[in-house]
Protein backbone atom coordinates (compact mmCIF):
# COMPACT_ATOMS: atom_id res chain seq x y z
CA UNK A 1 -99.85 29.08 -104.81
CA UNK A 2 -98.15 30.19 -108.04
CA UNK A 3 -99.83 32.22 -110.41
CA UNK A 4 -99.72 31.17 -113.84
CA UNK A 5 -99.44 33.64 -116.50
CA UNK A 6 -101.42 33.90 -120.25
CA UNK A 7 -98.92 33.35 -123.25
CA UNK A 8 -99.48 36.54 -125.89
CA UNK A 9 -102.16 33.90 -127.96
CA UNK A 10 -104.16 33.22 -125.13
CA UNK A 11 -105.00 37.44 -125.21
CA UNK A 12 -104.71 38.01 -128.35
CA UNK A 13 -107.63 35.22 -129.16
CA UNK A 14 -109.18 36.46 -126.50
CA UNK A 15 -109.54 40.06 -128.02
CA UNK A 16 -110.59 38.39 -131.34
CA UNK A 17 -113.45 36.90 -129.50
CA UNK A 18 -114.57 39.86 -127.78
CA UNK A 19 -114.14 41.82 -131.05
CA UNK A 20 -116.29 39.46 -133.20
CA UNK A 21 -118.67 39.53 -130.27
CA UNK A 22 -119.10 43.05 -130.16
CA UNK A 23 -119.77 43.05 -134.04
CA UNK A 24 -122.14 40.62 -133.62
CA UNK A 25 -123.69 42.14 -130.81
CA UNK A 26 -123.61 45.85 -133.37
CA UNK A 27 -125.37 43.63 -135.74
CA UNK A 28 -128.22 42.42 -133.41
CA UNK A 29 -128.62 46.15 -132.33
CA UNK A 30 -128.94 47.39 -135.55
CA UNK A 31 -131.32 44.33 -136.68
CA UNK A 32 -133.92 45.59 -134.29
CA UNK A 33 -133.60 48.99 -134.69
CA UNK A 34 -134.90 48.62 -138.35
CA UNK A 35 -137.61 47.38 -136.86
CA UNK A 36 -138.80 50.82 -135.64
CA UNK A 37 -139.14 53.90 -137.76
CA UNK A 38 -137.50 57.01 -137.51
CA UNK A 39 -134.93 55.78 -135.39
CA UNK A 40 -132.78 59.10 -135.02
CA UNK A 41 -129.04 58.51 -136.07
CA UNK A 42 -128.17 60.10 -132.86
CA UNK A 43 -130.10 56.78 -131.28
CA UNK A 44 -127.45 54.44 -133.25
CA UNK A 45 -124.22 56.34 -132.52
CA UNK A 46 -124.87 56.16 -128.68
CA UNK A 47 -125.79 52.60 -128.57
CA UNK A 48 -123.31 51.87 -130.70
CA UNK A 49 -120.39 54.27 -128.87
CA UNK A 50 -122.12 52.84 -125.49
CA UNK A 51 -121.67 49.27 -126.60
CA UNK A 52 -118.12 49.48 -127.81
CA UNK A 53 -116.82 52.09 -124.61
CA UNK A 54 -118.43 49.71 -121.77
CA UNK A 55 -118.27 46.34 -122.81
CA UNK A 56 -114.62 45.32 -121.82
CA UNK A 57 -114.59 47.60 -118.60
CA UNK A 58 -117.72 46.74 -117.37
CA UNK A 59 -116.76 42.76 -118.00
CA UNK A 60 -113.74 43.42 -116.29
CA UNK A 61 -115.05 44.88 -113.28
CA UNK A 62 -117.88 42.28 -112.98
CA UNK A 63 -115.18 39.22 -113.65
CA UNK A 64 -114.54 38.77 -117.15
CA UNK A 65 -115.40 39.23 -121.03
CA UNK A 66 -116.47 36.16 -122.82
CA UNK A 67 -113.23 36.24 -124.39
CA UNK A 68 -111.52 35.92 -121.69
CA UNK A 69 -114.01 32.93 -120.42
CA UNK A 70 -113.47 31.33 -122.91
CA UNK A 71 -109.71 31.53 -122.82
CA UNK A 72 -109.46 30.52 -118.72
CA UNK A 73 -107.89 34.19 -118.66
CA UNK A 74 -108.77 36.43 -115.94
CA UNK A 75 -107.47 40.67 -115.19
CA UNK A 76 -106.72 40.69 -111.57
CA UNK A 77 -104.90 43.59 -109.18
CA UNK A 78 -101.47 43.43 -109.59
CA UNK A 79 -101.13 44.08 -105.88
CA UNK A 80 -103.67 41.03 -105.00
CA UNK A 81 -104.75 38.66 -107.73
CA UNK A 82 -107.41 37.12 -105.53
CA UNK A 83 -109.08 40.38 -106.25
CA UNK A 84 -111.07 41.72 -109.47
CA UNK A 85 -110.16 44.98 -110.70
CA UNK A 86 -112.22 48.27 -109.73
CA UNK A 87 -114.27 50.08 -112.27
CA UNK A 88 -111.69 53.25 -112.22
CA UNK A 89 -108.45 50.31 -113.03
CA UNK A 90 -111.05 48.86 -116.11
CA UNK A 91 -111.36 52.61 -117.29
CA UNK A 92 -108.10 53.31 -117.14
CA UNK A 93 -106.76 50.00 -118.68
CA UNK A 94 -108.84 49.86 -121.25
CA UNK A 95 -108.53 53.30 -123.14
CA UNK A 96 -104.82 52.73 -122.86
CA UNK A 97 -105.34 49.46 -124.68
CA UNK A 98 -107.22 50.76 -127.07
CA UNK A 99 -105.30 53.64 -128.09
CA UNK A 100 -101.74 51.97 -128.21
CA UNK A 101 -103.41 48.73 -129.53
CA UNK A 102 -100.80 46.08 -130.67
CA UNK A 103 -97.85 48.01 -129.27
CA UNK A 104 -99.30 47.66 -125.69
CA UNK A 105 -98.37 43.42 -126.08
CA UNK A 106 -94.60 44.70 -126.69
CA UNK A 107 -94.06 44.44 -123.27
CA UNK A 108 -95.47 41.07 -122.56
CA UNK A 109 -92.14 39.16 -123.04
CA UNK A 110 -89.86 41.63 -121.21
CA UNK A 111 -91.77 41.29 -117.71
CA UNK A 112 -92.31 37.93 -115.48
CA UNK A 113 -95.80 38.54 -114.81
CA UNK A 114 -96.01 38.95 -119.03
CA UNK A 115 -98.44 42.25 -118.18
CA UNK A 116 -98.79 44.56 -121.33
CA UNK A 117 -98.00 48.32 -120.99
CA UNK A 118 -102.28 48.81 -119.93
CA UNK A 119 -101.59 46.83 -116.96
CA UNK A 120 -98.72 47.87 -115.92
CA UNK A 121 -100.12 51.54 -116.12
CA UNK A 122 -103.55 50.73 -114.79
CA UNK A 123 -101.83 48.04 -111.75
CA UNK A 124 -103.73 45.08 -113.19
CA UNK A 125 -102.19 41.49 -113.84
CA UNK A 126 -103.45 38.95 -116.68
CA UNK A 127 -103.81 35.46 -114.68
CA UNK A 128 -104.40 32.21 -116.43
CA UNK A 129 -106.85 30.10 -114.13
């Protein structure tokens, strides 16, 4: 069978619908933590931090984001697409992502399998299901 590869919109909704989750998600945290008083500040920058540093590699591990759901995307081994990525590939993709941001998509055109420097660096593939 031949694998079928995300265009550059099909990720970059994708991100915008993990991003707006995450806010959303900041937003519910923060909601109930009024609730409670003398909620240390310490208390909001880890859940925050925790929320924002595990949410895509801990989807990724366990099969997807909801972005990426919703977008019939899916990060796969380069080496084996039939197989999800491991927890160290997720932590190494995803601080790469983050920290090259838009320029990591430069790539996506150049390359057959349209990966993004993060997966070619972290040996992950984008597949579109």
């Amino acid at each position: 069978m031949e694998e079928k590869y995300p265009q550059l919109l099909d990720r970059v909704q994708s991100t915008f619908i993990d991003g707006a989750l995450i806010l959303v998600l900041m937003f519910a945290f923060a909601s109930v933590l009024e609730k409670f008083d003398d909620v240390p500040d310490w208390v909001r920058v880890v859940l925050f931090a925790a929320l924002f540093i595990a949410y895509e590699p801990l989807c990724m591990t366990l099969g997807s984001t909801l972005g990426n759901y919703l977008k019939g995307i899916r990060v796969r081994r380069s080496s084996d697409t039939t197989k999800r990525i491991s927890l160290f590939q997720a932590i190494v993709r995803y601080p790469t992502k983050v920290l090259l941001g838009w320029v990591s998509f430069l790539t996506i055109n150049s390359n057959s399998k349209r990966r993004a420097i993060h997966d070619l660096l972290s040996g992950t593939v984008m597949i579109k299901l």
